[in-house]
N, C-alpha and C. Protein backbone atom coordinates (compact mmCIF):
# COMPACT_ATOMS: atom_id res chain seq x y z
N UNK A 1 122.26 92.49 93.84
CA UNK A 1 122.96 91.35 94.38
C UNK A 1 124.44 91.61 94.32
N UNK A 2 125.25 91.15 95.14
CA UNK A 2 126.41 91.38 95.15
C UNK A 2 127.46 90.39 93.98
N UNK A 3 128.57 91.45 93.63
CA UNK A 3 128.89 90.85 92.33
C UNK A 3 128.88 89.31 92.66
N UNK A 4 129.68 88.89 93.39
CA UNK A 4 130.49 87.42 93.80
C UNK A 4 129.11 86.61 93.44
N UNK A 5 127.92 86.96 93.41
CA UNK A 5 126.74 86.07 93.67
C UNK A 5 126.52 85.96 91.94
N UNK A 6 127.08 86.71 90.83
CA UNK A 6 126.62 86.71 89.30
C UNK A 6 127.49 85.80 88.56
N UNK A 7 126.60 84.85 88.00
CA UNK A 7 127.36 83.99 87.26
C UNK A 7 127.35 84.15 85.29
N UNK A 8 127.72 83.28 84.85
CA UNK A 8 127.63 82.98 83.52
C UNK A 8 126.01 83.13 82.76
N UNK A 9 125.17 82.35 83.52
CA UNK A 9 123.96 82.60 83.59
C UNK A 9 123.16 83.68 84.08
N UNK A 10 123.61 84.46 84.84
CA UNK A 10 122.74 85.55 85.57
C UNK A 10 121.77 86.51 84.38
N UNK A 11 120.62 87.17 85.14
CA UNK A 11 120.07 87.39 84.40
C UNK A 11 120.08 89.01 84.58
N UNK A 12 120.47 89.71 83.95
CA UNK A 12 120.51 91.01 84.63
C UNK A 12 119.70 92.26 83.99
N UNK A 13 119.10 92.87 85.11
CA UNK A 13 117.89 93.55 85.09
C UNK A 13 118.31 95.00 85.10
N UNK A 14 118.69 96.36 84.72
CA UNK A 14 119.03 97.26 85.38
C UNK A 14 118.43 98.74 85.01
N UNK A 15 118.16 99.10 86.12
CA UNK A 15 117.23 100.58 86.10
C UNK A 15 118.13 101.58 86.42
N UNK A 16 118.21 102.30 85.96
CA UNK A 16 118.73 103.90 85.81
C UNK A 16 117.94 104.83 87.00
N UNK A 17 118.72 104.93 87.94
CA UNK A 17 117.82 105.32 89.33
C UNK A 17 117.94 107.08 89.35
N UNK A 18 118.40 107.62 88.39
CA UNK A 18 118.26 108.76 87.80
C UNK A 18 117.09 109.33 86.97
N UNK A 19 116.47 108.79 86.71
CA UNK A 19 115.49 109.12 85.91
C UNK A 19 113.81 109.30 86.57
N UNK A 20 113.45 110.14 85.76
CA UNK A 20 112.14 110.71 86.47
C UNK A 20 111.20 109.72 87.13
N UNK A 21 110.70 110.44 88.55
CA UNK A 21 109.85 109.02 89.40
C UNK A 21 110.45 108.32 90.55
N UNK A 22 111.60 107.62 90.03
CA UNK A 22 111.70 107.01 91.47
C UNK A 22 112.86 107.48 92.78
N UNK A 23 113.21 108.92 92.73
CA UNK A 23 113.98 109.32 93.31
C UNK A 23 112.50 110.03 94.26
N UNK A 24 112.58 109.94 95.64
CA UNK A 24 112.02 110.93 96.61
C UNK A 24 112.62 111.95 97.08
N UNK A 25 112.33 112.61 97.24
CA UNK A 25 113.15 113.86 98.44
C UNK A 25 111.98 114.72 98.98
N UNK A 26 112.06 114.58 100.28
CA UNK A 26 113.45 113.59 101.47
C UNK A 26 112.99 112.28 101.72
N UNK A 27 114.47 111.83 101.46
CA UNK A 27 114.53 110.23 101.62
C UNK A 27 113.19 110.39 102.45
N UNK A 28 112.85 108.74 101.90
CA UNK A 28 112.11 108.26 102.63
C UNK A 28 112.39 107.46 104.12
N UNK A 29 111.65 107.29 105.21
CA UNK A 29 111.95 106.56 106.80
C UNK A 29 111.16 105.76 106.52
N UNK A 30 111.75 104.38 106.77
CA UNK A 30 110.51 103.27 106.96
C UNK A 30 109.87 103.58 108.16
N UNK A 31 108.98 102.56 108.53
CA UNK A 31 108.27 102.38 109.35
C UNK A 31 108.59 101.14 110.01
N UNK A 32 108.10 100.79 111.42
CA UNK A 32 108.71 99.38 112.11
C UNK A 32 108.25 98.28 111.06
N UNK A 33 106.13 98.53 110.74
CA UNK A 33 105.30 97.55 110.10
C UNK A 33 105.66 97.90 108.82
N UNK A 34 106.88 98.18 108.09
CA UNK A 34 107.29 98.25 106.84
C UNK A 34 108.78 97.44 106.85
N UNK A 35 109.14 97.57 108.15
CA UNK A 35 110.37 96.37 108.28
C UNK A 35 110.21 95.18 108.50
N UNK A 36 108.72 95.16 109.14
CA UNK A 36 108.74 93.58 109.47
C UNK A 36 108.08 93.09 108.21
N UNK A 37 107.26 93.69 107.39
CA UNK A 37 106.63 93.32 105.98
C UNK A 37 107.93 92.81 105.61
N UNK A 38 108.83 93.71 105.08
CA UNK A 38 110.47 93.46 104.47
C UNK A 38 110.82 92.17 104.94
N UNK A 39 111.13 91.43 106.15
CA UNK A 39 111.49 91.07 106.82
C UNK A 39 111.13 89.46 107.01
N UNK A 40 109.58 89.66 105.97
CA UNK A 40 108.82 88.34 106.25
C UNK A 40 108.41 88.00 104.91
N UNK A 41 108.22 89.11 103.87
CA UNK A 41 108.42 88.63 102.43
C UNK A 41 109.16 89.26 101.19
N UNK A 42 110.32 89.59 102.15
CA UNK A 42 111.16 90.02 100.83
C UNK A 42 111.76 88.66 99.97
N UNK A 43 112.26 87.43 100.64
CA UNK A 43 112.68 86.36 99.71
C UNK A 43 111.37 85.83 99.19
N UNK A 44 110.47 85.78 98.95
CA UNK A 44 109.31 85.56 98.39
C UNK A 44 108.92 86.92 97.21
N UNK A 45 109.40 87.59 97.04
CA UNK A 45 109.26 88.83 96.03
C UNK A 45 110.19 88.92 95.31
N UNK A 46 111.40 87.97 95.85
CA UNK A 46 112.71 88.14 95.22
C UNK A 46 112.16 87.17 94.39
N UNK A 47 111.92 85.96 94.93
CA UNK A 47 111.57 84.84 94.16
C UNK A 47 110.77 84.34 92.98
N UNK A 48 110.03 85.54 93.35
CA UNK A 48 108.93 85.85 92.32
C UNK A 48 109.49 86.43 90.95
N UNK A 49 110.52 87.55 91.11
CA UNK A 49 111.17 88.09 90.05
C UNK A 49 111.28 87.19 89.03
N UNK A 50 111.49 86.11 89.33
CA UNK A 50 111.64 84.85 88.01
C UNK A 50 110.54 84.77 87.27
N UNK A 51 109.79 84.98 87.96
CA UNK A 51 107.73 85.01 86.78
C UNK A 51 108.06 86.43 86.01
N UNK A 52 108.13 85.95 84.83
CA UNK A 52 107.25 87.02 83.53
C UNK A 52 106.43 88.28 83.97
N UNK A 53 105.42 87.70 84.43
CA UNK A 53 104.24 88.44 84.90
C UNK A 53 104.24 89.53 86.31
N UNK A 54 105.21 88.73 87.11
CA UNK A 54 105.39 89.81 88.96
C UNK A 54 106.73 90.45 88.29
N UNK A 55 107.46 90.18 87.41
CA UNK A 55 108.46 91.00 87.43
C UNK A 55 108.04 92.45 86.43
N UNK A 56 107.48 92.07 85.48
CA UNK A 56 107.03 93.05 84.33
C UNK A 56 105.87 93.36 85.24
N UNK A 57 104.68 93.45 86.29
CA UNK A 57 104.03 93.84 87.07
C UNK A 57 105.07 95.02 87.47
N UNK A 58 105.89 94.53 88.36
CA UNK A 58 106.81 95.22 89.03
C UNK A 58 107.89 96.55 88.44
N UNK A 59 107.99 96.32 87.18
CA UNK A 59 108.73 97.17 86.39
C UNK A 59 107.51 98.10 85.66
N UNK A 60 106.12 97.73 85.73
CA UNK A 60 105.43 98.72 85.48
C UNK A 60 105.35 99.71 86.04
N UNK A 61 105.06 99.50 87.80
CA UNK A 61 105.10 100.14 88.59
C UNK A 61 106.01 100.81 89.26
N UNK A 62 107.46 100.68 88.95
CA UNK A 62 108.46 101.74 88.83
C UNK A 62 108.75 102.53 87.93
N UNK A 63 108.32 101.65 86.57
CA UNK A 63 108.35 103.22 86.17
C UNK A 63 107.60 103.86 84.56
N UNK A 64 106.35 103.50 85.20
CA UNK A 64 105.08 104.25 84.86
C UNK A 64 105.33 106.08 85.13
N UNK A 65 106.09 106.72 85.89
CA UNK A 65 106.10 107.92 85.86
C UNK A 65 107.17 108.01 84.83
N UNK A 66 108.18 107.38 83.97
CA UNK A 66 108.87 108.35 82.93
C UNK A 66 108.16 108.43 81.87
N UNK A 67 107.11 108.31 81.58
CA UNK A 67 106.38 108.79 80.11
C UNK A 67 105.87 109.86 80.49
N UNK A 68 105.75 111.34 79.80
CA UNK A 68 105.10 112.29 79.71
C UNK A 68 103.74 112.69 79.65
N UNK A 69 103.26 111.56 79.13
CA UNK A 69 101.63 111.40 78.66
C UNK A 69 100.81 110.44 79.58
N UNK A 70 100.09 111.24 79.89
CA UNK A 70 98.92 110.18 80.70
C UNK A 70 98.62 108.78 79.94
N UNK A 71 98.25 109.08 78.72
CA UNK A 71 97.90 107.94 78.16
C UNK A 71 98.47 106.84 78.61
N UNK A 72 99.84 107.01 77.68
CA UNK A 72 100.92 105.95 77.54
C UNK A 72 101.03 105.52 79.72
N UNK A 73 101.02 106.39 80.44
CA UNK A 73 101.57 105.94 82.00
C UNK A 73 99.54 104.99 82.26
N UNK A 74 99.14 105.24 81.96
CA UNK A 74 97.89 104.19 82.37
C UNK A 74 98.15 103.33 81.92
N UNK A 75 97.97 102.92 80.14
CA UNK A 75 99.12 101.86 79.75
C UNK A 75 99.97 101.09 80.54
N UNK A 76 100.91 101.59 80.52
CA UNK A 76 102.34 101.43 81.23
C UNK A 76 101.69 100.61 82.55
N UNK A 77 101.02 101.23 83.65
CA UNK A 77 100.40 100.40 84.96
C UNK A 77 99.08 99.12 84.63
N UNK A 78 98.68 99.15 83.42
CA UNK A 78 97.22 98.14 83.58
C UNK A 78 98.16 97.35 82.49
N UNK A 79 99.55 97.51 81.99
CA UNK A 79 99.86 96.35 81.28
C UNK A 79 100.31 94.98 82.68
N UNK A 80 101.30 95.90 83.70
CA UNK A 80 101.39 95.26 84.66
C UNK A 80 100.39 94.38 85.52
N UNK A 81 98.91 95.35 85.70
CA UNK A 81 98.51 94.46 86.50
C UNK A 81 97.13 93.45 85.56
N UNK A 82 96.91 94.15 84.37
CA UNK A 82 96.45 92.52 83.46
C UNK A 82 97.74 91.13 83.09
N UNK A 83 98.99 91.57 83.05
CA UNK A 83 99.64 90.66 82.76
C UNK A 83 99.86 89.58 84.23
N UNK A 84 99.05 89.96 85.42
CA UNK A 84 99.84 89.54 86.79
C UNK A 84 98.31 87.89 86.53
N UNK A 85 97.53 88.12 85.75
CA UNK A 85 96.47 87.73 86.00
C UNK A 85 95.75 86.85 84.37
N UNK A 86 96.66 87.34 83.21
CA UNK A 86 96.73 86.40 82.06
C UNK A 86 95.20 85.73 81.75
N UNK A 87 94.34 87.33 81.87
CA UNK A 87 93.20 87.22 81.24
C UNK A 87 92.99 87.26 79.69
N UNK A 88 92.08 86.78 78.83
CA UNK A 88 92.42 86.92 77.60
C UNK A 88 90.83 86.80 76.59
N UNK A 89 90.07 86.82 77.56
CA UNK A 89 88.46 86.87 77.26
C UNK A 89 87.90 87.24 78.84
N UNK A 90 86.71 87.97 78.36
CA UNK A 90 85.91 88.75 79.37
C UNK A 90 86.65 89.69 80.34
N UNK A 91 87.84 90.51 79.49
CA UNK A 91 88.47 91.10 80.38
C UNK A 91 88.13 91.54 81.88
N UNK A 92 87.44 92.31 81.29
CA UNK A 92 87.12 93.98 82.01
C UNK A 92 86.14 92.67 83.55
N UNK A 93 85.17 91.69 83.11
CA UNK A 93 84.48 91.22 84.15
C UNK A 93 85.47 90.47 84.83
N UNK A 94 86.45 89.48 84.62
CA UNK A 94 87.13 88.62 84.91
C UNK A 94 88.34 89.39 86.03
N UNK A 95 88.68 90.25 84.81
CA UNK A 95 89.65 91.07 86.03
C UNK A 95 89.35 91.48 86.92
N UNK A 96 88.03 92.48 86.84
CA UNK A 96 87.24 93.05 88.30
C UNK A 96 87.04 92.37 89.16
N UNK A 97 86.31 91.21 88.65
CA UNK A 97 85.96 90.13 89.66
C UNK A 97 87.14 89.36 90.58
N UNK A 98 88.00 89.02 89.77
CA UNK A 98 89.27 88.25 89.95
C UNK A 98 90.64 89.29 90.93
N UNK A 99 90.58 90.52 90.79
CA UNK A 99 91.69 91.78 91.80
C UNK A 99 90.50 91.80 92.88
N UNK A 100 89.06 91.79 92.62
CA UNK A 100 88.31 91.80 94.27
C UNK A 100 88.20 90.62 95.13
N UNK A 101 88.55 89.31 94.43
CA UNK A 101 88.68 88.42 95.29
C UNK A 101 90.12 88.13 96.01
N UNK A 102 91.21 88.61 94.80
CA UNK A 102 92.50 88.42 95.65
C UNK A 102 93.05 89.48 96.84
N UNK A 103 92.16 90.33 96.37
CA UNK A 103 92.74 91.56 97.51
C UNK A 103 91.35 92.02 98.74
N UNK A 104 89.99 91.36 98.77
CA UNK A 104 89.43 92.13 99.31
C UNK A 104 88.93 90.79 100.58
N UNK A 105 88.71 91.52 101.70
CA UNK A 105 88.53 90.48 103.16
C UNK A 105 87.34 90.04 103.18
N UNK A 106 86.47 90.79 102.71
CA UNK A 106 85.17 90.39 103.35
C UNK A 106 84.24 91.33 102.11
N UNK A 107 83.37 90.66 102.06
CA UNK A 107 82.45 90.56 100.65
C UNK A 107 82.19 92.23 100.71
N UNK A 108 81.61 92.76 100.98
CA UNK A 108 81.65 94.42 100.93
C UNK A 108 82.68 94.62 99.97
N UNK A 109 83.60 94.42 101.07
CA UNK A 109 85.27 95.53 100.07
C UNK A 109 85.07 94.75 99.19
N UNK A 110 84.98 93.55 98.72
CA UNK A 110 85.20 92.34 97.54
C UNK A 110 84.17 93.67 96.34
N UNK A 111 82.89 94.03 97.25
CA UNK A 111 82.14 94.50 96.23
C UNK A 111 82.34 95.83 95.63
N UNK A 112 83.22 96.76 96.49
CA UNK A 112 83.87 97.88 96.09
C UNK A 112 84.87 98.05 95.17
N UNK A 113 85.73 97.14 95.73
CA UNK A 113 87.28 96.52 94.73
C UNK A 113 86.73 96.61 93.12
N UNK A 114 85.53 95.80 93.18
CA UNK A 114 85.25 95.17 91.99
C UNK A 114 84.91 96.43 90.98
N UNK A 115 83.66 97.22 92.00
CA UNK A 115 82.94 98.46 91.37
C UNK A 115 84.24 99.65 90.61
N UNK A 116 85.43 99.79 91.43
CA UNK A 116 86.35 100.61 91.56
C UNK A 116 87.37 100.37 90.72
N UNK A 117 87.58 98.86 90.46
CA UNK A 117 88.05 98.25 89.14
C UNK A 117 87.64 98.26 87.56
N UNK A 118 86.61 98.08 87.77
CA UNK A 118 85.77 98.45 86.38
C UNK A 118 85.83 99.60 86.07
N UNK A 119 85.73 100.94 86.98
CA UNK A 119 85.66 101.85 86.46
C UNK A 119 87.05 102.70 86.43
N UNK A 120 88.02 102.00 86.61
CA UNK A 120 89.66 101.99 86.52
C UNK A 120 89.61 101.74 85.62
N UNK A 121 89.08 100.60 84.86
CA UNK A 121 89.51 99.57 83.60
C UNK A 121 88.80 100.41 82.61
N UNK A 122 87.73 101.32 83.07
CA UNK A 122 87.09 102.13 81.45
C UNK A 122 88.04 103.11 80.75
N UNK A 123 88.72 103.66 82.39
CA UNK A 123 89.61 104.94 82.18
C UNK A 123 90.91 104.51 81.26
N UNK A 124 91.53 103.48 81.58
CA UNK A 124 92.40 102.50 80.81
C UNK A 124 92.12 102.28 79.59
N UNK A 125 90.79 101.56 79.52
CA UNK A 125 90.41 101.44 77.58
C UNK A 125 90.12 103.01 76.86
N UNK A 126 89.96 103.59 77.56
CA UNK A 126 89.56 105.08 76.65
C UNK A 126 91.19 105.23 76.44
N UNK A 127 91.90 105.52 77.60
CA UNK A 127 93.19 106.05 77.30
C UNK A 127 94.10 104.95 76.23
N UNK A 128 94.15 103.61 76.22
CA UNK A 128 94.67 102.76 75.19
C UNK A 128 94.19 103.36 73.76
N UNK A 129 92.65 103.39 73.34
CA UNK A 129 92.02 103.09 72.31
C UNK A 129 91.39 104.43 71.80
N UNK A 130 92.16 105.52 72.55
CA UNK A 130 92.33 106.98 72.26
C UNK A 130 90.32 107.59 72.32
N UNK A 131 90.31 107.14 73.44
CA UNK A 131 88.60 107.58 73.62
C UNK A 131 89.05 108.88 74.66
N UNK A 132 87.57 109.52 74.85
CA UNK A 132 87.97 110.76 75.76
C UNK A 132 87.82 110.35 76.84
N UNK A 133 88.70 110.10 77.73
CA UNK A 133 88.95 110.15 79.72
C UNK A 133 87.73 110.78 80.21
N UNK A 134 86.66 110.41 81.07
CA UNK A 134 85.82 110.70 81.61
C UNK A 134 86.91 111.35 83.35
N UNK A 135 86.59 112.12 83.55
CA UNK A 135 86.71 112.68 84.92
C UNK A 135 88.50 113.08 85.11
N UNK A 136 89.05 112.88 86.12
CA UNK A 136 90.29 113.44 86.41
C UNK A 136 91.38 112.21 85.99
N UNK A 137 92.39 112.72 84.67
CA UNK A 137 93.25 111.85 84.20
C UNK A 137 93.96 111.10 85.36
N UNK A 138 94.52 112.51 85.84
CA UNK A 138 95.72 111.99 87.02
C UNK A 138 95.30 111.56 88.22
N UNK A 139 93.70 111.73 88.70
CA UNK A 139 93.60 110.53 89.73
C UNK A 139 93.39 109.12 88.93
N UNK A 140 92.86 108.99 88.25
CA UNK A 140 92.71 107.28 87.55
C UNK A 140 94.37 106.69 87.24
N UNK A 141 94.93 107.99 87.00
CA UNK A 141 96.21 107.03 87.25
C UNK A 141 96.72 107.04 88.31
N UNK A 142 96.48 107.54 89.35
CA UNK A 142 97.19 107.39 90.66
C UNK A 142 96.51 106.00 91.25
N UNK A 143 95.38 106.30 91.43
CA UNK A 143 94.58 105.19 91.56
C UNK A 143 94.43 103.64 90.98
N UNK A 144 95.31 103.92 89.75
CA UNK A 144 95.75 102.71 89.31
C UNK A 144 97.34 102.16 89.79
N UNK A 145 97.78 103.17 89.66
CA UNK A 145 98.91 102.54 90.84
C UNK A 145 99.05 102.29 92.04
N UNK A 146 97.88 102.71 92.51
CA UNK A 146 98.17 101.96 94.02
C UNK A 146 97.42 101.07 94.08
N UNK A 147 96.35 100.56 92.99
CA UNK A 147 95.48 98.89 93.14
C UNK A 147 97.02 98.09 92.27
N UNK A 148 97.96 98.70 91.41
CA UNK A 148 98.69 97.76 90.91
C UNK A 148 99.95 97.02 92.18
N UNK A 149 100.57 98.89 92.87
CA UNK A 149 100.92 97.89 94.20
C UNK A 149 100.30 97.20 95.18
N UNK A 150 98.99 97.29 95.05
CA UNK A 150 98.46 96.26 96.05
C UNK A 150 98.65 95.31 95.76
N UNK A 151 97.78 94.63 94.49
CA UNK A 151 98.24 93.44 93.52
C UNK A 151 99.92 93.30 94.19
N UNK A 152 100.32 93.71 93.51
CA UNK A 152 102.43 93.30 93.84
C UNK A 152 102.57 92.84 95.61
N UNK A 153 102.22 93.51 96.26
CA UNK A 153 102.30 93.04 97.71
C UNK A 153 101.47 92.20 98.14
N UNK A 154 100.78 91.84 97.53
CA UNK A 154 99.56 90.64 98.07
C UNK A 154 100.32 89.77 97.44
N UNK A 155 100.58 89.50 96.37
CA UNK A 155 101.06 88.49 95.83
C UNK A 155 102.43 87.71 96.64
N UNK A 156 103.24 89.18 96.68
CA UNK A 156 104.55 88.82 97.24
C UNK A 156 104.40 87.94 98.86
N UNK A 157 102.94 88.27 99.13
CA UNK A 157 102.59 87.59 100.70
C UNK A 157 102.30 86.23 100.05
N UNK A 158 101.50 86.48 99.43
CA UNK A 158 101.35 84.81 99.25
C UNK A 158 102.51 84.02 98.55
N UNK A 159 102.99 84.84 97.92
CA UNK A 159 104.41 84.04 96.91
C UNK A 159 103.79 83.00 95.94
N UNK A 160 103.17 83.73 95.49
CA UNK A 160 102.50 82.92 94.07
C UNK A 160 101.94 83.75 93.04
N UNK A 161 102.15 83.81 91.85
CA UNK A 161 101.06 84.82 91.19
C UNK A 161 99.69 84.34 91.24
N UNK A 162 98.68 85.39 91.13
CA UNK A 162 97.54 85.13 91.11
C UNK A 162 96.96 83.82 90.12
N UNK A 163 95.81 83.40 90.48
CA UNK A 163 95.52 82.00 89.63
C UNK A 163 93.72 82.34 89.73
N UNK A 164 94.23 83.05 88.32
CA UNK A 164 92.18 83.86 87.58
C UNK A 164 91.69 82.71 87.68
N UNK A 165 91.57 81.71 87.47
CA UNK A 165 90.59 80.49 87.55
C UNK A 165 89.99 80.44 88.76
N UNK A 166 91.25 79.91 89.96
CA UNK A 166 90.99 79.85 91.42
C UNK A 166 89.85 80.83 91.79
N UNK A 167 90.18 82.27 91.32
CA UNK A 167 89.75 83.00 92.22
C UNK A 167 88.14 83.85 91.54
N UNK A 168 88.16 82.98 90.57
CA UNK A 168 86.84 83.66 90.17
C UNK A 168 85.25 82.13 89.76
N UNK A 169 85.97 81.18 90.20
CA UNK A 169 84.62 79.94 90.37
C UNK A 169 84.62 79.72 92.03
């Protein structure tokens, strides 16, 4: 934000755009359907920054690549997208159930989301609770970051954080 806009109150957030992860090369080119996304919910993502939960979502997912260790970067992404959703019993079912209803169109994908979640969420508890990782570390974490930006951009469309109750009776 530009200085003139920071007051007494402001709340200030700041990332070190030097550090491992979020630099590309070569720059990245948007796309037209990446400007008009921009274009139609960026003040709704801004707005969101004020929630606990889409902003620490959001700061997971930038920068989940400076830890060295797989562990800690799965961590780092499923703190974001359990905190978007403030489950606190029946995790692992509630969440699955609850990321396939907010993100999936039509009952199929709803039923994939769900299958593909759970078995995201095992790779997550082994790596938290120091169990052995079944299959390839670094796709379960790639794969968890891109269901965590989905989460972040769905939300930012709707401009609300998710509501686990709503979406799982």
């Amino acid at each position: 934000m530009p200085v003139e806009e920071l007051t007494e109150s402001s709340n200030i957030h700041v990332t070190n755009h030097h550090l491992r992860g979020l630099q590309s090369w070569p720059p990245v080119t948007l796309k037209e359907e990446q400007c008009e996304w921009l274009k139609t919910h960026f003040s709704s993502a801004r707005s969101l920054m004020d929630k606990d939960s889409y902003r620490e979502a959001v700061h997971a997912l930038s920068s989940y690549k400076w830890h060295s260790l797989p562990r800690a970067q799965l961590a780092m992404i499923w703190s974001g997208i359990e905190g978007l959703f403030g489950i606190d019993s029946e995790i692992t079912f509630k969440l699955s159930l609850g990321i396939a209803k907010f993100l999936g169109e039509s009952v199929e994908e709803q039923r994939q989301i769900f299958q593909d979640t759970k078995t995201l969420y095992r790779a997550r508890s082994k790596a938290v609770h120091g169990g052995k990782i079944k299959g390839d570390v670094q796709n379960a974490i790639t794969e968890s970051a891109v269901l965590l930006k989905r989460l972040i951009l769905r939300t930012s469309e709707r401009g609300r954080i998710p509501d686990i109750e709503q979406l799982i009776i």
